[in-house]
C-alpha atoms as a PDB file:
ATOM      1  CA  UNK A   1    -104.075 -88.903  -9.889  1.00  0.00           C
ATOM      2  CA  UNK A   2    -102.239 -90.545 -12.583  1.00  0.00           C
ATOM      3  CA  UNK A   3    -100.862 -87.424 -15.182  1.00  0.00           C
ATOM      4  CA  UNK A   4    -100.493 -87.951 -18.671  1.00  0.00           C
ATOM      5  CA  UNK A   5     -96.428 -87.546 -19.434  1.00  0.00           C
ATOM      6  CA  UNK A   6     -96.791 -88.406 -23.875  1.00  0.00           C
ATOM      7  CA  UNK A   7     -96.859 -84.976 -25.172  1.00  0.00           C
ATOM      8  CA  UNK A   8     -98.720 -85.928 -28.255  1.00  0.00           C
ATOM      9  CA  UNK A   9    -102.111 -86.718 -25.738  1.00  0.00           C
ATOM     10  CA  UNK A  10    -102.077 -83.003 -24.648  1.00  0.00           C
ATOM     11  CA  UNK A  11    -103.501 -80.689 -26.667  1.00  0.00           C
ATOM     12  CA  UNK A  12    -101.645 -78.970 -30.092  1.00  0.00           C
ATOM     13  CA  UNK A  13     -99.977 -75.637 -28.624  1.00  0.00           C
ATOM     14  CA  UNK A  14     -98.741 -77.991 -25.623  1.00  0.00           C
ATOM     15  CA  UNK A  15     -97.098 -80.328 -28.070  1.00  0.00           C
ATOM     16  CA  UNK A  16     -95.793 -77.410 -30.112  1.00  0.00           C
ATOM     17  CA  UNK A  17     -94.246 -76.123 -27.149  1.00  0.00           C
ATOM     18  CA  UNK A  18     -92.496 -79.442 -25.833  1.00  0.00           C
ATOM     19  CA  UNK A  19     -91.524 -79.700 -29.582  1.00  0.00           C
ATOM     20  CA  UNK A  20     -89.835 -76.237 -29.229  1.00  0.00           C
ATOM     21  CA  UNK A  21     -87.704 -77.339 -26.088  1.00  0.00           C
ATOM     22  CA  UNK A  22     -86.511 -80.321 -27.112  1.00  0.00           C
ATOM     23  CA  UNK A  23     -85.332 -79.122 -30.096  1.00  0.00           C
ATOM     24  CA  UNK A  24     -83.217 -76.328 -27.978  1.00  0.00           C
ATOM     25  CA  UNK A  25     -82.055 -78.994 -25.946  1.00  0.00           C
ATOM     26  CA  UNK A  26     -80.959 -80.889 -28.906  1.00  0.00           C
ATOM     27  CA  UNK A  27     -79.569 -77.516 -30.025  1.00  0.00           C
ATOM     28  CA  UNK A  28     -77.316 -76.967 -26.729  1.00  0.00           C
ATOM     29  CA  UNK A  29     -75.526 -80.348 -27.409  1.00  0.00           C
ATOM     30  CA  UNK A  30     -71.949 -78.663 -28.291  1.00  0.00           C
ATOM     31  CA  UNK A  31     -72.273 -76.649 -24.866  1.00  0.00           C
ATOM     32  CA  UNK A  32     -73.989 -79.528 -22.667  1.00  0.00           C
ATOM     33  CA  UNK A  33     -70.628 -81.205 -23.628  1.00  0.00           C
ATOM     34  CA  UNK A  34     -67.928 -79.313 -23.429  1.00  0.00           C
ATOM     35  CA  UNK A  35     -69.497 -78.173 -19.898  1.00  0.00           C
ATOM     36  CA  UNK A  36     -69.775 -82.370 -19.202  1.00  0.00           C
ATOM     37  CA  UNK A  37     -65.552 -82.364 -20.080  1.00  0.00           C
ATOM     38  CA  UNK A  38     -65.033 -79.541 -17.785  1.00  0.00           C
ATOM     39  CA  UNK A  39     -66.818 -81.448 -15.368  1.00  0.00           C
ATOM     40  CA  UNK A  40     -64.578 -84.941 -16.282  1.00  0.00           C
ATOM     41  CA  UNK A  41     -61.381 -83.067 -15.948  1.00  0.00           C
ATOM     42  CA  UNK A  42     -62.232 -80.450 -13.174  1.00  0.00           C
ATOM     43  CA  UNK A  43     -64.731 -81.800 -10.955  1.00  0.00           C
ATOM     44  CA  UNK A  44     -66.781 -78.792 -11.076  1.00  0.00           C
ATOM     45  CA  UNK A  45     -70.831 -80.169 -11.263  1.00  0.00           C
ATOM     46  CA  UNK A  46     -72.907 -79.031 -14.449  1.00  0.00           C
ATOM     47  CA  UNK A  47     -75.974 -78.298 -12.424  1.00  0.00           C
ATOM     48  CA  UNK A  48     -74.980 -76.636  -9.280  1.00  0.00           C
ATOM     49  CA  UNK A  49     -77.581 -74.692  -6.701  1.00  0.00           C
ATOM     50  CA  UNK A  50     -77.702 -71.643  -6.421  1.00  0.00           C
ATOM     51  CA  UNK A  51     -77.817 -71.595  -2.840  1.00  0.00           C
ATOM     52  CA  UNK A  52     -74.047 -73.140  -3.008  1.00  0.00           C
ATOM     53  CA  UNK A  53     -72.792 -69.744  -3.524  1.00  0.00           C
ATOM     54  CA  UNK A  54     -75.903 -68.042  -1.814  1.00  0.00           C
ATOM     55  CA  UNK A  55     -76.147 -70.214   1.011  1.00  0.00           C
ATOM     56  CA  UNK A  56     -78.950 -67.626   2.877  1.00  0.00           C
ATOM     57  CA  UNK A  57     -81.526 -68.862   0.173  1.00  0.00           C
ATOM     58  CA  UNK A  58     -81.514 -71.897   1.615  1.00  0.00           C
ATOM     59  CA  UNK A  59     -83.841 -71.270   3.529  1.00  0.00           C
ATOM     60  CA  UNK A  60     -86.330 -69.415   1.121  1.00  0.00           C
ATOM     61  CA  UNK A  61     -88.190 -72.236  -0.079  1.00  0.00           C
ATOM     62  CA  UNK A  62     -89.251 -69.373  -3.179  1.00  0.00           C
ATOM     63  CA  UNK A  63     -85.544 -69.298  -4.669  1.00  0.00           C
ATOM     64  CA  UNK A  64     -84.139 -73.065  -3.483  1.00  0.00           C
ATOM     65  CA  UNK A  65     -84.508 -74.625  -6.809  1.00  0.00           C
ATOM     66  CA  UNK A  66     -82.589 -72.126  -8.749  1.00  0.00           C
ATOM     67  CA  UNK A  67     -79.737 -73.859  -9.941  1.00  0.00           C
ATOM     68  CA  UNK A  68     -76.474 -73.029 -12.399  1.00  0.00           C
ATOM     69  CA  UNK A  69     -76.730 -74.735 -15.424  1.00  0.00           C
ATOM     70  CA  UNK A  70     -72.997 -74.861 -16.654  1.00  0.00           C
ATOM     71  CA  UNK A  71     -70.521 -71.729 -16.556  1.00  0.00           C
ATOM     72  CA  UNK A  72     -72.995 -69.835 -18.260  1.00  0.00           C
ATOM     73  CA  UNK A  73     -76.406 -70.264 -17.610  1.00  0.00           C
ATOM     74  CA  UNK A  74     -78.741 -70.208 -14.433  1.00  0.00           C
ATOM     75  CA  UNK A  75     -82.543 -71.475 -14.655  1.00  0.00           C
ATOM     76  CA  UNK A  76     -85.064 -70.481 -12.375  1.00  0.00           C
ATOM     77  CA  UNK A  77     -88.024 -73.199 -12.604  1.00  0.00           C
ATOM     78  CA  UNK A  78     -91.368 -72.503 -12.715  1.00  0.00           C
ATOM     79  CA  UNK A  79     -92.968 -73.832  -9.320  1.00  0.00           C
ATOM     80  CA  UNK A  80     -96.089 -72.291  -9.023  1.00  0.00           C
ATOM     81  CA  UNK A  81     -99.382 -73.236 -10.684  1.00  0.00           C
ATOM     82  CA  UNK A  82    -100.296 -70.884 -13.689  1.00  0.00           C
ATOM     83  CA  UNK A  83    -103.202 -68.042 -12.457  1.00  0.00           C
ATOM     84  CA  UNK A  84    -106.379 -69.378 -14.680  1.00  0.00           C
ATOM     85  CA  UNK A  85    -107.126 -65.370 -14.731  1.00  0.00           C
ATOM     86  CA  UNK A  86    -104.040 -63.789 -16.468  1.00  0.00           C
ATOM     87  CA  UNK A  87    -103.246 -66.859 -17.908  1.00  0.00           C
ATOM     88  CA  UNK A  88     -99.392 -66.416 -16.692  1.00  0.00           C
ATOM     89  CA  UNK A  89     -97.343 -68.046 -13.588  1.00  0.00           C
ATOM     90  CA  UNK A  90     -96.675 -65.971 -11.503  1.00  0.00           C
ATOM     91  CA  UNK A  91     -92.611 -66.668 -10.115  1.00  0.00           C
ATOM     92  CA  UNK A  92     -90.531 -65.025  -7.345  1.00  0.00           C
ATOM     93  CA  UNK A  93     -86.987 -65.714  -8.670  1.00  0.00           C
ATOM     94  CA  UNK A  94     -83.502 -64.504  -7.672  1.00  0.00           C
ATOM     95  CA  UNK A  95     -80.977 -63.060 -10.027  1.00  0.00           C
ATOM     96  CA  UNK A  96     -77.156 -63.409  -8.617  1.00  0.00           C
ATOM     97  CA  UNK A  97     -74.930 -60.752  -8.519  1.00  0.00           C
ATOM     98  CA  UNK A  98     -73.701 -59.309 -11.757  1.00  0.00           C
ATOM     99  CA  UNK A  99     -75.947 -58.986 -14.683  1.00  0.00           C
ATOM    100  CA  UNK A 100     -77.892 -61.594 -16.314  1.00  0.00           C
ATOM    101  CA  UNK A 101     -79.904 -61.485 -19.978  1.00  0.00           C
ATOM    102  CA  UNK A 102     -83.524 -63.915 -20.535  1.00  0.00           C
ATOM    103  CA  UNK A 103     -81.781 -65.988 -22.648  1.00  0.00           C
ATOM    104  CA  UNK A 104     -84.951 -66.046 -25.195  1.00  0.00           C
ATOM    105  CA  UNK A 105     -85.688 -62.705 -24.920  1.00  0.00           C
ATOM    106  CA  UNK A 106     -82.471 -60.693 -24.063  1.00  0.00           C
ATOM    107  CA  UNK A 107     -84.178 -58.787 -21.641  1.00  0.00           C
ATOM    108  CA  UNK A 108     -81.382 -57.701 -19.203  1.00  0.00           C
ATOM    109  CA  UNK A 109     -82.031 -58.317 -15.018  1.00  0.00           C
ATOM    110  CA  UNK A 110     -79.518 -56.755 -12.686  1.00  0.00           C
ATOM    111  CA  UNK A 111     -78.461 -58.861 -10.503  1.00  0.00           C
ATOM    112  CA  UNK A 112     -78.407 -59.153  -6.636  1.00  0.00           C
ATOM    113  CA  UNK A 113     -82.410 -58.903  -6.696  1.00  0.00           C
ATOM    114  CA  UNK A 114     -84.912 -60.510  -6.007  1.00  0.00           C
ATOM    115  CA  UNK A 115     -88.221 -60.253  -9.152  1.00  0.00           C
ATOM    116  CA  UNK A 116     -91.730 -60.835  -9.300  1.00  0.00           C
ATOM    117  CA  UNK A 117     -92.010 -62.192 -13.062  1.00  0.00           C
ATOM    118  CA  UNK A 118     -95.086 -63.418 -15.395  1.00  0.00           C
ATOM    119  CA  UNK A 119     -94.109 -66.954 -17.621  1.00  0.00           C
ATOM    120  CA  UNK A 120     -96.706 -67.757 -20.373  1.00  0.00           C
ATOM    121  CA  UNK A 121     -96.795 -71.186 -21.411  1.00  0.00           C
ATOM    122  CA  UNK A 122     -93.971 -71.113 -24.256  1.00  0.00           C
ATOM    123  CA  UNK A 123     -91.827 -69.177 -22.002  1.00  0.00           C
ATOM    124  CA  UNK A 124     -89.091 -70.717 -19.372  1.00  0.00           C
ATOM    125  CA  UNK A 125     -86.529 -68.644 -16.932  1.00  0.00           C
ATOM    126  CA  UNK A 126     -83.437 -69.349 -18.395  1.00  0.00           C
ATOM    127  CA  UNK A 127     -80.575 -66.759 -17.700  1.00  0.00           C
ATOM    128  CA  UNK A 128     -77.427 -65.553 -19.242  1.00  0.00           C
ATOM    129  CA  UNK A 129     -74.890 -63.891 -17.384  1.00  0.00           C
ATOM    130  CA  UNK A 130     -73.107 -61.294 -18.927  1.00  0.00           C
ATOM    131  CA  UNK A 131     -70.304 -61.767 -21.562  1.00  0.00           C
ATOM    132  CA  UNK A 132     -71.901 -65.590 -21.832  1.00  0.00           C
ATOM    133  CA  UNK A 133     -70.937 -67.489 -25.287  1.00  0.00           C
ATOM    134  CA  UNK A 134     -73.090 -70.350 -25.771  1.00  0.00           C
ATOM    135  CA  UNK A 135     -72.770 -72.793 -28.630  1.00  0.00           C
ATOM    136  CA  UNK A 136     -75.714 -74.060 -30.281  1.00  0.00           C
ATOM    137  CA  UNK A 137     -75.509 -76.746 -32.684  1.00  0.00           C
ATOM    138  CA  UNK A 138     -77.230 -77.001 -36.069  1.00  0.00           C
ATOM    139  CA  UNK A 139     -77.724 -80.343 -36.917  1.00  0.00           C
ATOM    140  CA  UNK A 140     -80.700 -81.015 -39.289  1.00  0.00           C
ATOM    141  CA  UNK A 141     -81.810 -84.342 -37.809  1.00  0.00           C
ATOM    142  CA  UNK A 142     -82.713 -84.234 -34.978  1.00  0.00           C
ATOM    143  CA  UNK A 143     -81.497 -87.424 -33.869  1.00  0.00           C
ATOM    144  CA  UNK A 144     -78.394 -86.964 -35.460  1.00  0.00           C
ATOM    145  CA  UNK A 145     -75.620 -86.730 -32.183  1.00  0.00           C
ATOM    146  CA  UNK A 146     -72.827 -86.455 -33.786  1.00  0.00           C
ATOM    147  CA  UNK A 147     -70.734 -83.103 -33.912  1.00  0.00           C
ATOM    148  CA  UNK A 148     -72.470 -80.843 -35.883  1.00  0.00           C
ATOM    149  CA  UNK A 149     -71.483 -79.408 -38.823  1.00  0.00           C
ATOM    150  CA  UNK A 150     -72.297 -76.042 -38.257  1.00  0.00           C
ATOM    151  CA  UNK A 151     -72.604 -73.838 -34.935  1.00  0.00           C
ATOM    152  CA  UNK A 152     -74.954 -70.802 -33.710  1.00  0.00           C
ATOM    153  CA  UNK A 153     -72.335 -68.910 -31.233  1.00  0.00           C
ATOM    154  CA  UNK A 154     -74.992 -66.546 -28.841  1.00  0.00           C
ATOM    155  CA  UNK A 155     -73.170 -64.123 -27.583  1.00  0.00           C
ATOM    156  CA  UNK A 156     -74.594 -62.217 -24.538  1.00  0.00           C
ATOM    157  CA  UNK A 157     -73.388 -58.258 -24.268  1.00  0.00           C
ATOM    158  CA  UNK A 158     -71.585 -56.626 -20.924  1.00  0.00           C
ATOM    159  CA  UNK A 159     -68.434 -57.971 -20.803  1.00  0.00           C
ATOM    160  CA  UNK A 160     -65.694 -59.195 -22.543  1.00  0.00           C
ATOM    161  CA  UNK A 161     -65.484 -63.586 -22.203  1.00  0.00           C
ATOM    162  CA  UNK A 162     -63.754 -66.731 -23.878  1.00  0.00           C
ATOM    163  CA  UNK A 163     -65.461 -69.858 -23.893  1.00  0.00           C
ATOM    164  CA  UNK A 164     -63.412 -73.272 -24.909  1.00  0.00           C
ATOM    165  CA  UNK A 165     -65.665 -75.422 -26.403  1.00  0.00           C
ATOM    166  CA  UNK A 166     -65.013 -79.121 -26.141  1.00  0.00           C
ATOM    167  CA  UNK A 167     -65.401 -81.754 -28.656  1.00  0.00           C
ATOM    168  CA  UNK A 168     -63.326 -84.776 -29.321  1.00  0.00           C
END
């Protein structure tokens, strides 16, 4: 069945939504990279799988797409269909040891546990370990690549952290 991929042929909150991400993605250029140099001079991969450090998920078909996203982030995608009752997907996700923040929401997750959470349709697993400094930029065109101007530091609580942001 062929699926539609141009946002603007869904319907208005779906397009508001996409909107919303890209512009965060947009956002996370200063972070996306200085994590590509560390990757250039280090070796070390942006996205990584989780199950590289936590090889017995492997196996758990549930948890196998969790992946790090950088030094500081891990994302845990949504797989599962959403329930046409509550209106929510309903996700099984792992949360490595330590602990770990919702980066839209803050809410904290101990880590080293396994969750049964509920994503509405604006919302997307994205995780932020503690002490995490992410650099968001702030230019006002959105197709505007250069370095931006001015930066949004996040700063997640829990531990003290440095973060070398690259830009040449």
């Amino acid at each position: 069945k062929y699926y539609k991929r141009e946002p603007w042929r869904w319907d208005i909150k779906t397009v508001g939504i996409v909107k919303d991400y890209c512009r965060m993605r947009h956002r996370l250029i200063p972070y996306l990279y200085a994590e590509g140099y560390k990757y250039s001079s280090s070796g070390m991969p942006l996205v990584q799988p989780l199950y590289y450090k936590y090889p017995d998920i492997y196996d758990e078909p549930t948890y196998r797409n969790e992946y790090y996203f950088g030094t500081e982030l891990m994302v845990a995608p949504i797989t599962t269909k959403k329930d046409a009752i509550i209106s929510r997907s309903i996700e099984r996700i792992f949360i490595p040891e330590g602990m770990w923040y919702d980066f839209k929401t803050g809410k904290k997750f101990p880590g080293n546990k396994r969750y049964v959470t509920f994503y509405k349709d604006e919302d997307y697993p994205v995780f932020a370990k503690a002490g995490s400094i992410i650099t968001l930029g702030d230019n006002e065109n959105i197709n505007d690549t250069t370095p931006p101007k001015n930066l949004e530091i996040q700063i997640f609580p829990g531990r003290s952290n440095t973060y070398n942001l690259y830009e040449d």
